[in-house]
Structures are given as structure tokens and as C-alpha cells.
C-alpha atoms as a PDB file:
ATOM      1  CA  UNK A   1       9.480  -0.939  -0.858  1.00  0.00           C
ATOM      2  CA  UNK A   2      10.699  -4.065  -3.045  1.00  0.00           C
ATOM      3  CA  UNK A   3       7.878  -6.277  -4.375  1.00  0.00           C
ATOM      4  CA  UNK A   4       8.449  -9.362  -5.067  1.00  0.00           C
ATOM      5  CA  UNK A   5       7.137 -11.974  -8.058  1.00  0.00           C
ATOM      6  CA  UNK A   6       4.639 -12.442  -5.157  1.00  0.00           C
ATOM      7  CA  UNK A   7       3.655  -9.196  -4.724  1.00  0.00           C
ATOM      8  CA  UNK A   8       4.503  -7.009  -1.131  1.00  0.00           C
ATOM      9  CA  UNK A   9       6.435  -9.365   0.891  1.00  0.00           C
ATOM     10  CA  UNK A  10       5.010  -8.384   4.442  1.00  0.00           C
ATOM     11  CA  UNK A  11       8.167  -9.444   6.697  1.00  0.00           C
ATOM     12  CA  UNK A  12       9.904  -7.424   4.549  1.00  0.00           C
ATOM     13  CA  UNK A  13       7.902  -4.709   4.679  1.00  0.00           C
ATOM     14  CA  UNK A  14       7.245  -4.636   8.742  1.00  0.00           C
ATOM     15  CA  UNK A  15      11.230  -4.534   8.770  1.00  0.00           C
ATOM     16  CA  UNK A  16      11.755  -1.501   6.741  1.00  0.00           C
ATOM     17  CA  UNK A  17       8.736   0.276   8.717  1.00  0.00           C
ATOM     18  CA  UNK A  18       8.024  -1.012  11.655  1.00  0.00           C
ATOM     19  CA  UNK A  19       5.543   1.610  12.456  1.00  0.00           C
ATOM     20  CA  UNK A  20       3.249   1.451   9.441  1.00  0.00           C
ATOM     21  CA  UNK A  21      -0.072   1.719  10.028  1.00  0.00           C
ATOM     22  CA  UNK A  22      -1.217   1.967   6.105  1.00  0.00           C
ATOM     23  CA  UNK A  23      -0.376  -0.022   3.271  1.00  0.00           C
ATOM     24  CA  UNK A  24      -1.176   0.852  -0.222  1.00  0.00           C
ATOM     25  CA  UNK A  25      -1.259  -2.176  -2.851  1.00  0.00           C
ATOM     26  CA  UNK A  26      -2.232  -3.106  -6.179  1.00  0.00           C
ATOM     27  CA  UNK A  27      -2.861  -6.981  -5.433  1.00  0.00           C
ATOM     28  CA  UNK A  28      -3.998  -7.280  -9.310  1.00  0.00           C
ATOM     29  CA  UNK A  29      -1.492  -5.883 -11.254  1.00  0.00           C
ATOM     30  CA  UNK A  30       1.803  -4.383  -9.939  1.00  0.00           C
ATOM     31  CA  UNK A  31       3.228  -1.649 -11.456  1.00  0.00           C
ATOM     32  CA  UNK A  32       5.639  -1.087 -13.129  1.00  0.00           C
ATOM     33  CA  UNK A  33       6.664  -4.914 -13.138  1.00  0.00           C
ATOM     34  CA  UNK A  34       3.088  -6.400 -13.942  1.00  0.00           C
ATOM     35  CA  UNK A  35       3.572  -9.223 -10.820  1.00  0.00           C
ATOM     36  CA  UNK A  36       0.168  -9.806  -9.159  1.00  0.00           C
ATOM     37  CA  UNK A  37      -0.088 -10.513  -5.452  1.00  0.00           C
ATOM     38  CA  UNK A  38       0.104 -14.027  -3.862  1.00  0.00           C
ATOM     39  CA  UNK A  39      -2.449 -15.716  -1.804  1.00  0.00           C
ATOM     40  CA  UNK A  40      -0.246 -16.441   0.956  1.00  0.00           C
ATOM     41  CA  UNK A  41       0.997 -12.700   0.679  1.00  0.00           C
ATOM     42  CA  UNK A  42      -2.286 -11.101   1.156  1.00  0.00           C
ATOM     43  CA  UNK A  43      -3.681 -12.963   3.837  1.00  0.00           C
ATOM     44  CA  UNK A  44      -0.197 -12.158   5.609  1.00  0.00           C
ATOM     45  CA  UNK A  45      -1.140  -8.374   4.891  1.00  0.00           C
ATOM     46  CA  UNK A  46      -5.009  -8.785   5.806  1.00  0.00           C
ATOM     47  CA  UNK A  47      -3.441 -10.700   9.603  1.00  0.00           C
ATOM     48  CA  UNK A  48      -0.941  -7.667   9.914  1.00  0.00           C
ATOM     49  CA  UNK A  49      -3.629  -5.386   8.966  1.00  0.00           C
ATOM     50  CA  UNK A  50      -5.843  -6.727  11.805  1.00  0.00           C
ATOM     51  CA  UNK A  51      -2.775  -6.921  14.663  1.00  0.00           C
ATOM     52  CA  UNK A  52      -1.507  -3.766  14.044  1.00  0.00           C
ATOM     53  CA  UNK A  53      -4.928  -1.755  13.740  1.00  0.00           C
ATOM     54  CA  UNK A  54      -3.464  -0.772  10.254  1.00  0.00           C
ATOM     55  CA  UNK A  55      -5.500  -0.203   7.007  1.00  0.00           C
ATOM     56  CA  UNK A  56      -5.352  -1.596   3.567  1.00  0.00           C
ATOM     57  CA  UNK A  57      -5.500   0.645   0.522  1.00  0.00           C
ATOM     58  CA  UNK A  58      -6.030  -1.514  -2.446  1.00  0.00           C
ATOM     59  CA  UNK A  59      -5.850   0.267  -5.791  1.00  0.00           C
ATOM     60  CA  UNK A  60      -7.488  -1.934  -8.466  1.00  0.00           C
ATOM     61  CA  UNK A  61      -6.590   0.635 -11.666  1.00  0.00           C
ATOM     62  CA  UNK A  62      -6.651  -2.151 -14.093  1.00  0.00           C
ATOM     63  CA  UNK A  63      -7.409  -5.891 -12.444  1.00  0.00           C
ATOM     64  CA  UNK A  64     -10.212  -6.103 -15.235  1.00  0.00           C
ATOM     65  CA  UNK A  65      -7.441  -6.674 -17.785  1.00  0.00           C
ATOM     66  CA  UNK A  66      -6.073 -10.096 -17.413  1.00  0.00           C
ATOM     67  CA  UNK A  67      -5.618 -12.411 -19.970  1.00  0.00           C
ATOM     68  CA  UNK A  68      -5.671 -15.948 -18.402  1.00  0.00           C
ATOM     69  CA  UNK A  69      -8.366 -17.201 -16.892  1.00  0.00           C
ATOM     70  CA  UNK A  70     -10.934 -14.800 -15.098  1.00  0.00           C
ATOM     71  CA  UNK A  71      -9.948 -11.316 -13.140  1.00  0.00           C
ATOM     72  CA  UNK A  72      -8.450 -12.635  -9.785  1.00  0.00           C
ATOM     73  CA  UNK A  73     -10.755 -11.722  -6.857  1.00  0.00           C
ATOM     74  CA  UNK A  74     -10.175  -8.141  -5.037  1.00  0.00           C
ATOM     75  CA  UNK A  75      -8.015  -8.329  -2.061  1.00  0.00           C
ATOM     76  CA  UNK A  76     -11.199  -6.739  -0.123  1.00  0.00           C
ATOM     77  CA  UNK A  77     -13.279 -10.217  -0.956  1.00  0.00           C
ATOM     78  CA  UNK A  78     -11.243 -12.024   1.580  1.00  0.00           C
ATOM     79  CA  UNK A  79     -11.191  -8.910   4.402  1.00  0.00           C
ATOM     80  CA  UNK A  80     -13.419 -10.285   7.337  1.00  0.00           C
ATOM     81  CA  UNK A  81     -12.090  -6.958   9.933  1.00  0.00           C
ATOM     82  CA  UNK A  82     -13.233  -4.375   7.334  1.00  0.00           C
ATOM     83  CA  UNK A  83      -9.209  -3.318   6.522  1.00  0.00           C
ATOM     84  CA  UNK A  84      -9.606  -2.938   3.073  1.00  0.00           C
ATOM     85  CA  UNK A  85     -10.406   0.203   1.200  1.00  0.00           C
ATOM     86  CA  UNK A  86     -11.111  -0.425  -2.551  1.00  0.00           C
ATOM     87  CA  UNK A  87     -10.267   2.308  -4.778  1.00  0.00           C
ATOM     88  CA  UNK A  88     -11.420   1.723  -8.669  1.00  0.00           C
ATOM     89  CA  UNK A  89     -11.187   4.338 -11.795  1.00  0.00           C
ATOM     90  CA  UNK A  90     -12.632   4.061 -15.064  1.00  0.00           C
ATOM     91  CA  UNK A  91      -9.821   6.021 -16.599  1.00  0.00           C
ATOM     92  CA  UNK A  92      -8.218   2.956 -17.872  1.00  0.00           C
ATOM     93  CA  UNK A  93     -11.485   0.565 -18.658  1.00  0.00           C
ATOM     94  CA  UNK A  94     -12.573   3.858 -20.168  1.00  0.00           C
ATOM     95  CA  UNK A  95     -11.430   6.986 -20.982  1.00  0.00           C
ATOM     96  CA  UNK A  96      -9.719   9.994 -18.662  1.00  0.00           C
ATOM     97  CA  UNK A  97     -11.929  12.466 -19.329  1.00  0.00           C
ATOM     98  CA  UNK A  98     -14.780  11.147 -17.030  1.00  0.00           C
ATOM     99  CA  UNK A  99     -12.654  11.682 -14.037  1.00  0.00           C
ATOM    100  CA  UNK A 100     -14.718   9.354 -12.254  1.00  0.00           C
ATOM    101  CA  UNK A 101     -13.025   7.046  -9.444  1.00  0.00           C
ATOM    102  CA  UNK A 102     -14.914   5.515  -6.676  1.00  0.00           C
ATOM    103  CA  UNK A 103     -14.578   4.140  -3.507  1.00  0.00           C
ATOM    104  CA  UNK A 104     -15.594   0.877  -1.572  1.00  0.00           C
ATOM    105  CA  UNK A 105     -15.475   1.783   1.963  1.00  0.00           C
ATOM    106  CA  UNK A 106     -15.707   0.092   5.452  1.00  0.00           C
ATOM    107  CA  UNK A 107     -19.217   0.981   7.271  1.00  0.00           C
ATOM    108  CA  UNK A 108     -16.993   3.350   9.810  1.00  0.00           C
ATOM    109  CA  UNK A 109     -14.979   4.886   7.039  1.00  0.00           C
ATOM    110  CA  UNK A 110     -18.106   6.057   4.782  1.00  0.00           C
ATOM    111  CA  UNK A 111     -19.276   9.489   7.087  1.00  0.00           C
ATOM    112  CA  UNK A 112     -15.517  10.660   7.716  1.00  0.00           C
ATOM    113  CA  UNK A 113     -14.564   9.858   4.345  1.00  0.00           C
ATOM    114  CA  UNK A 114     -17.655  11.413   3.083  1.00  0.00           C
ATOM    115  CA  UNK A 115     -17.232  14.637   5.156  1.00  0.00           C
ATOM    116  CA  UNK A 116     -13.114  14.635   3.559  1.00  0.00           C
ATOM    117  CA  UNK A 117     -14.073  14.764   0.035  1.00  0.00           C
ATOM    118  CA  UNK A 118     -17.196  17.013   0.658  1.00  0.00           C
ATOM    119  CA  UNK A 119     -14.586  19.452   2.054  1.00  0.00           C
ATOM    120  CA  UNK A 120     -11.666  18.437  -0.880  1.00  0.00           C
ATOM    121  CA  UNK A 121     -13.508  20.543  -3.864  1.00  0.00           C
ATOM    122  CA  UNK A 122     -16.764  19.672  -5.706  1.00  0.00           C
ATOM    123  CA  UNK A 123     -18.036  16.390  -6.964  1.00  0.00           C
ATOM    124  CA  UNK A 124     -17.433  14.931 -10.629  1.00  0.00           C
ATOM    125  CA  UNK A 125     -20.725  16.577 -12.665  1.00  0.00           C
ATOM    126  CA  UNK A 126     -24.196  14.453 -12.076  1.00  0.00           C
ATOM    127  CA  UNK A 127     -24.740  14.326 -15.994  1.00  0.00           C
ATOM    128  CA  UNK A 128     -21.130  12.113 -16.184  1.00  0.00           C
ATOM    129  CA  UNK A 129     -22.184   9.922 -13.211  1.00  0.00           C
ATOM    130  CA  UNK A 130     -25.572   9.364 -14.208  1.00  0.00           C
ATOM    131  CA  UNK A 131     -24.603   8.511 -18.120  1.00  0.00           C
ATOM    132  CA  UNK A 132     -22.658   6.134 -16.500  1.00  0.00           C
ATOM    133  CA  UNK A 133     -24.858   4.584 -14.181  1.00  0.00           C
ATOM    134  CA  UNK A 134     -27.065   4.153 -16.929  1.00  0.00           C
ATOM    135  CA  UNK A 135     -24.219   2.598 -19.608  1.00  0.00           C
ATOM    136  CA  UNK A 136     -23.054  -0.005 -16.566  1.00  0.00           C
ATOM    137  CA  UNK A 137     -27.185  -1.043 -15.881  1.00  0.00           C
ATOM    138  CA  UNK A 138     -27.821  -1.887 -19.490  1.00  0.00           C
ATOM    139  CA  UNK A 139     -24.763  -4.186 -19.737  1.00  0.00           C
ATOM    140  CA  UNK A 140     -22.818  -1.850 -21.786  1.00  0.00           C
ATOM    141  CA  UNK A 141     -19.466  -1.776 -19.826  1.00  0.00           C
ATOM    142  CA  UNK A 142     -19.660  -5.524 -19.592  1.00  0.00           C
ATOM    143  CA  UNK A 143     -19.474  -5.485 -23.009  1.00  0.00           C
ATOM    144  CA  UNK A 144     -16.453  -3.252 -23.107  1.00  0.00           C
ATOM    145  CA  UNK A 145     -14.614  -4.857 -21.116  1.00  0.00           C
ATOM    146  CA  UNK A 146     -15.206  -8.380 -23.166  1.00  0.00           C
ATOM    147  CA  UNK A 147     -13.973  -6.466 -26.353  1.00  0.00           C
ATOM    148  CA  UNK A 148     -11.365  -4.979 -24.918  1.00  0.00           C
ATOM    149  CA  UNK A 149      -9.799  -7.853 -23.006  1.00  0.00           C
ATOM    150  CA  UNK A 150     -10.020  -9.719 -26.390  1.00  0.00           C
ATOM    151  CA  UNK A 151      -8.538  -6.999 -28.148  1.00  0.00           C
ATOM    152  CA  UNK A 152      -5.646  -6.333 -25.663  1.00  0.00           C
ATOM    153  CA  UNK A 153      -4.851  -9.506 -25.317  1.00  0.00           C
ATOM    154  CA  UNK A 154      -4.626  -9.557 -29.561  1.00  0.00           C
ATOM    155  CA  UNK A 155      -2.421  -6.914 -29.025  1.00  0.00           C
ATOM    156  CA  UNK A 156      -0.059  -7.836 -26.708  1.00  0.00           C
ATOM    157  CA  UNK A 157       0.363 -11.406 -28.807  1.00  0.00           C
ATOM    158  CA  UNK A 158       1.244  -8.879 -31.846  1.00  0.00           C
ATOM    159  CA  UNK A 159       3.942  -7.416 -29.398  1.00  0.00           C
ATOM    160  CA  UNK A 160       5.562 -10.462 -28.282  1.00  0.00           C
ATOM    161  CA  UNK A 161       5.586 -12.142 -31.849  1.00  0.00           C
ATOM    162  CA  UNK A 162       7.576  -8.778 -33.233  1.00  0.00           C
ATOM    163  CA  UNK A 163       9.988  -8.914 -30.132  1.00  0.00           C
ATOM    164  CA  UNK A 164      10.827 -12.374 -30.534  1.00  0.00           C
ATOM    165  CA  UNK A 165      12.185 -11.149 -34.263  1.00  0.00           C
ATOM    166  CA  UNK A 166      14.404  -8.392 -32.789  1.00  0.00           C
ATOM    167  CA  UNK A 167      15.536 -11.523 -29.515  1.00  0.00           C
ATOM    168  CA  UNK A 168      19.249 -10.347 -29.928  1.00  0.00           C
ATOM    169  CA  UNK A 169      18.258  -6.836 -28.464  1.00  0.00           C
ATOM    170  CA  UNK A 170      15.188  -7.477 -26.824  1.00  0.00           C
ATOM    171  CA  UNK A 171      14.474  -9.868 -24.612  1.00  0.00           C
ATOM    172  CA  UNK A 172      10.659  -9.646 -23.785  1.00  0.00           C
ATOM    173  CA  UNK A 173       8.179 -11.973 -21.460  1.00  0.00           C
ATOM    174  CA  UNK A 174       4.257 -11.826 -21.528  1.00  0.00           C
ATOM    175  CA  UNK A 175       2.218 -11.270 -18.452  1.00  0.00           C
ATOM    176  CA  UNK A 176      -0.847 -12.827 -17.620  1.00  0.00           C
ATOM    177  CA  UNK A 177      -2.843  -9.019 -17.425  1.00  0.00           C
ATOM    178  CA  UNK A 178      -2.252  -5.278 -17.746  1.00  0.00           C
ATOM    179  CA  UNK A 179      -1.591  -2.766 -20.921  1.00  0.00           C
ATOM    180  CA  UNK A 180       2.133  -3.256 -20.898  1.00  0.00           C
ATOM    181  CA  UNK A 181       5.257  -5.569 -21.204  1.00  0.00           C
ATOM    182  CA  UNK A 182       8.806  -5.081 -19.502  1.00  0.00           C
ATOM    183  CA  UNK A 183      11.323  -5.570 -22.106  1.00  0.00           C
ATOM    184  CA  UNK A 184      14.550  -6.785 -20.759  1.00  0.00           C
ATOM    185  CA  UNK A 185      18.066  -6.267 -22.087  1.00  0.00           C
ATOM    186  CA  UNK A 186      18.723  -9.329 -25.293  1.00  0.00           C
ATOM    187  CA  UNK A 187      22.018 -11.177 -25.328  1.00  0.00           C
ATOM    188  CA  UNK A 188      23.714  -8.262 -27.819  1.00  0.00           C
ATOM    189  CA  UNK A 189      22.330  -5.385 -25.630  1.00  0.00           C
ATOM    190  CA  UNK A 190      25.613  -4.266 -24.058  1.00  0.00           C
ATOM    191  CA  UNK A 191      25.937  -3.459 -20.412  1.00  0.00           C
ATOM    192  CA  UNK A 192      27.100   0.235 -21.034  1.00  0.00           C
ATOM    193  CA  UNK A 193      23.392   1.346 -22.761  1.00  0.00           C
ATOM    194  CA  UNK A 194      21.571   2.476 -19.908  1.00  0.00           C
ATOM    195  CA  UNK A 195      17.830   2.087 -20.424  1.00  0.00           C
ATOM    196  CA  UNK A 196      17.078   5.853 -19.897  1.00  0.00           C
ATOM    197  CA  UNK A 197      19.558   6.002 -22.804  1.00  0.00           C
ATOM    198  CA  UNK A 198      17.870   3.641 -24.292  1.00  0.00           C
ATOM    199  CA  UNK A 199      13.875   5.217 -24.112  1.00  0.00           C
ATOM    200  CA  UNK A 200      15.804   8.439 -25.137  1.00  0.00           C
ATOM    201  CA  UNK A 201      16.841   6.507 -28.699  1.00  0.00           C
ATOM    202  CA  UNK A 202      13.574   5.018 -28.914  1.00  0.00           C
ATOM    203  CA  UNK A 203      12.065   8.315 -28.518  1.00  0.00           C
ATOM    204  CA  UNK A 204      14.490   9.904 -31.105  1.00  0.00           C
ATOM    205  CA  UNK A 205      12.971   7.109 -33.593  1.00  0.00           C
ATOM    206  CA  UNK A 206       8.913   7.889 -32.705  1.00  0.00           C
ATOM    207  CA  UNK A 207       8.601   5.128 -29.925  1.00  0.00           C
ATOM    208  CA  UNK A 208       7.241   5.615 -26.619  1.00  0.00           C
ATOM    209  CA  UNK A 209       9.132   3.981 -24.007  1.00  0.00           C
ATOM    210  CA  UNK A 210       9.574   4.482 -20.164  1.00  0.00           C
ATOM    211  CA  UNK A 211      13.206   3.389 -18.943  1.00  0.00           C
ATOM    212  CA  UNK A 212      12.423   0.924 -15.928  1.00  0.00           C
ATOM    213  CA  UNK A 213      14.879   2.613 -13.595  1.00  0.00           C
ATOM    214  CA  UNK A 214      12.688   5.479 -12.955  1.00  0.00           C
ATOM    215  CA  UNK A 215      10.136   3.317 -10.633  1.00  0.00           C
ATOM    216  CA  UNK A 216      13.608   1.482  -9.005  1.00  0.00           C
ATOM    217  CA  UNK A 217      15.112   3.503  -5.572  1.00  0.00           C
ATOM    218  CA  UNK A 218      18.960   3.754  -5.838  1.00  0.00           C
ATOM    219  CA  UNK A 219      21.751   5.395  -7.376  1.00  0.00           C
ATOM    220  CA  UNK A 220      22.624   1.985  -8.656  1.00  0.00           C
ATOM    221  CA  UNK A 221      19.190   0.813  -9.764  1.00  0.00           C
ATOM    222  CA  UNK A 222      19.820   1.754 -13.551  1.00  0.00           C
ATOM    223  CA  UNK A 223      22.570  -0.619 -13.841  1.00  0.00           C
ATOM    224  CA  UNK A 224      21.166  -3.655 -12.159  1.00  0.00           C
ATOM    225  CA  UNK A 225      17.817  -3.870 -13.422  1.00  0.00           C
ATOM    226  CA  UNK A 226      17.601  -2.235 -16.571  1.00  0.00           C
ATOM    227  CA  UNK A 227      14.600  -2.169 -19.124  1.00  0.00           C
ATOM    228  CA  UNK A 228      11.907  -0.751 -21.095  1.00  0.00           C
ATOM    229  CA  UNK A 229       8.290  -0.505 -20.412  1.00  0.00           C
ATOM    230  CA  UNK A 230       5.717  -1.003 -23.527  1.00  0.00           C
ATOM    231  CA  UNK A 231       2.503   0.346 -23.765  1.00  0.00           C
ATOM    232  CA  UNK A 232       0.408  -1.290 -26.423  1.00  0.00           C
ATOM    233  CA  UNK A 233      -3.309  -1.395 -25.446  1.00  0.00           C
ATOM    234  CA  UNK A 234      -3.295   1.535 -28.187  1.00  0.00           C
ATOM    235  CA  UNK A 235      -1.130   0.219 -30.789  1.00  0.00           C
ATOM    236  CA  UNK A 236      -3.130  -1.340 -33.583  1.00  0.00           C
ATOM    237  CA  UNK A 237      -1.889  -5.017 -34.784  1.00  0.00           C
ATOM    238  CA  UNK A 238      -0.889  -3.955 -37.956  1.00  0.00           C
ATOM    239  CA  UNK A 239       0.996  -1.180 -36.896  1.00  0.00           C
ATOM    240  CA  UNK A 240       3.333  -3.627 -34.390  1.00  0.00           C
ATOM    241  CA  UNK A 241       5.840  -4.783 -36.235  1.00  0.00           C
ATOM    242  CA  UNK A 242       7.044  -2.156 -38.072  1.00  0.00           C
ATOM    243  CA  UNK A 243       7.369   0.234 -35.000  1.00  0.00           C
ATOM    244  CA  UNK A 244       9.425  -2.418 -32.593  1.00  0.00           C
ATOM    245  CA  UNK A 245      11.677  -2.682 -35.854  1.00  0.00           C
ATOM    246  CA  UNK A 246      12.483   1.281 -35.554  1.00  0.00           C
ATOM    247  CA  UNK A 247      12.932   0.700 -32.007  1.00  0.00           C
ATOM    248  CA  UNK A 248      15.134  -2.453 -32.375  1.00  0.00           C
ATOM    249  CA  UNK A 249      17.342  -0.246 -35.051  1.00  0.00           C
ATOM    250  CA  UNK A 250      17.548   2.635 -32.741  1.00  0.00           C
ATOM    251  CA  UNK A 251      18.621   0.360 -29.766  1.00  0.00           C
ATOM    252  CA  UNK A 252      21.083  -1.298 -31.826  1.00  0.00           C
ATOM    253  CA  UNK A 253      22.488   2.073 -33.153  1.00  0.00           C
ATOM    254  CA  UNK A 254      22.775   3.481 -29.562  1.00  0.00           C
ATOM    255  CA  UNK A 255      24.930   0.216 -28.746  1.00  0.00           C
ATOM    256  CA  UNK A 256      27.395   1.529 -31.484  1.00  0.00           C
ATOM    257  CA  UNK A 257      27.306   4.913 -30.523  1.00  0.00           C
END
């Protein structure tokens, strides 16, 4: 489904499937290209959501990152028909192995939903979910989430300050929230490297890096949108710098090749 700067465009999206009855968003943060979703785009998704007797997934895996201003509002604050079903994980804000997600239901989804999961395999372990209970009461995830978003937003500054040094192969644009930034093709990247080409030299030089064209549907995808997705929520300050210089050398010496 293409998505916008504005997030899912909903005429568009009614005239590819007609039929939907279920949507599944991330109004916060889009992924992979980091857009989040417009006001006048969700309440055009909350009306269709209402005519059509349609429901509203909204998957809010990392809205508490955002570096401008405060976290926008869920989607689900502005649902008045009960539409909206708010899925949230603590895998990103904290680590994996809690496996904890949750949901925030409508009152006539809770039983069935309740009954599904019952019946899906056995709960996350009580000890996990009460420690955590317990670390959000006393303030403690507040807390994280300050540091964090401080130190993210650090990071990503670090990013974008190396890039800018390397501007002839890497062209590379911050975004308001998230873990990552999309780097695009710089003037002397030439229009043969492909970009899974290109996270396979990165790769060859130590650096992670996820070729764009895998999210994009289309044999041709790969040659009109290409770029690089770039993780560094776990990439000290320090340590930035030196490692988008290997990646800048190993671009530049796949351009040669």
C-alpha cells in the first residue's frame, strides 16, 4: 500500500481494496520511511472506519521516540466509535527479552479477544509482568524514556553531522522521531549501485545496513527509490564517525567496482 509523507492516504487505499474491512497503521512513526500520519489523514481513516464497519489496528512500536516537541497523541485519542485497537511493546522502550506487548481494546473486543489469546499459548510469566508493573508505578520507565529520548536524539545529531562529511555519497535527512535515518543516494553515488549492493559493501566493511528496496513492492522498486536504512539508537557518539567513514569508503569502492 503506498504511504505517503502524510501517512496512509485513504482514497488511495479504498481504491486498491475496496473491500477492506481492517487497516493496520503506525500513525507515529512509519516504517521503513519514518513519515508520521497527518491529521487530516487519520480522521479520513477514523470516518471510513465508522462507514464501512471496518477496524483500526494502530501499532505504536516506537511513538515514545520523537525528538521535536512532545510524542504526538495516539490515533485511538481521537476514536469516538471505538475503531481503534492500540497495540504497544516494550521491546523497543526496553529490551526484547520481556516479550511483553499489550493491548488497548474496545469494551466489545476485550472477552473475544481475551478468549483468542487464552486459546493462542500461555501468558508472558507473572514475575516479568509484575516487575514491570512495579518499575512503571514508581516512575522508573518515565525516567527511561527521558534518558533515552535525550540520548537518541544525541545520537542521531552524531549521525547526521558524520553524513554531512561523506555529502558526495550520502545524502541523509533527519526525522523528527524513531531509531533510524534513510540515507539517500549523494550526487557521486552512480545510478548502476543498487542499494542491496550497496548494504552488501557496507556489510563487507562491519556496517549494518538494510537496502530500502526490500520494504518497496515491484520488480522496479530498487531502481527508483534506492537507499539505506541506519540504525543508531545503539551506536555510541564516539564511535559515529569513524564507522560512516568505512561505510562511505566501501560505497565509494563499490561505485568503482
Amino acid at each position: 500500500m503506498p504511504v505517503g509523507p502524510g501517512g496512509l492516504a485513504v482514497a488511495a487505499a479504498r481504491a486498491l481494496e475496496p473491500a477492506a474491512r481492517l487497516a493496520v497503521v503506525t500513525p507515529a512513526h512509519h516504517y521503513p520511511l519514518g513519515h508520521a500520519m497527518s491529521l487530516e489523514n487519520r480522521l479520513d481513516l477514523l470516518a471510513w472506519a465508522r462507514a464501512a464497519g471496518g477496524w483500526i489496528v494502530e501499532d505504536d512500536y516506537d511513538g515514545a521516540y520523537r525528538y521535536a516537541g512532545r510524542p504526538l497523541a495516539p490515533l485511538r485519542s481521537l476514536d469516538r466509535d471505538g475503531r481503534v485497537i492500540y497495540v504497544g511493546s516494550f521491546s523497543k522502550v526496553l529490551l526484547p527479552a520481556l516479550q511483553l506487548s499489550y493491548l488497548v481494546l474496545p469494551p466489545g473486543l476485550a472477552e473475544p479477544v481475551q478468549r483468542a489469546l487464552a486459546e493462542a499459548g500461555p501468558a508472558p510469566a507473572g514475575l516479568g509482568q509484575g516487575a514491570l508493573a512495579r518499575f512503571i508505578a514508581e516512575g522508573h520507565l518515565a525516567a527511561h524514556l527521558r534518558r533515552t529520548r535525550r540520548l537518541y536524539a544525541l545520537r542521531q545529531d552524531a549521525l547526521l553531522a558524520a553524513a554531512g562529511r561523506h555529502a558526495d555519497i550520502l545524502d541523509v535527512a533527519p526525522l523528527a522521531g524513531g531509531m533510524h535515518l534513510v540515507a539517500r543516494p549523494g550526487p557521486l553515488w552512480p545510478s548502476s549501485l543498487g542499494d542491496a549492493r550497496a548494504a552488501a559493501a557496507c556489510a563487507a566493511a562491519g556496517i549494518a545496513a538494510v537496502a530500502l528496496s526490500a520494504y518497496h513492492a515491484g520488480p522496479a522498486a530498487n531502481a527508483a527509490s534506492p537507499g539505506l536504512l541506519l540504525g543508531y539508537a545503539a551506536v555510541p557518539e564516539p564511535a559515529m564517525a569513524p564507522a560512516v567513514a568505512r561505510m562511505a569508503a566501501a560505497l565509494r569502492g563499490a561505485s568503482a567496482a
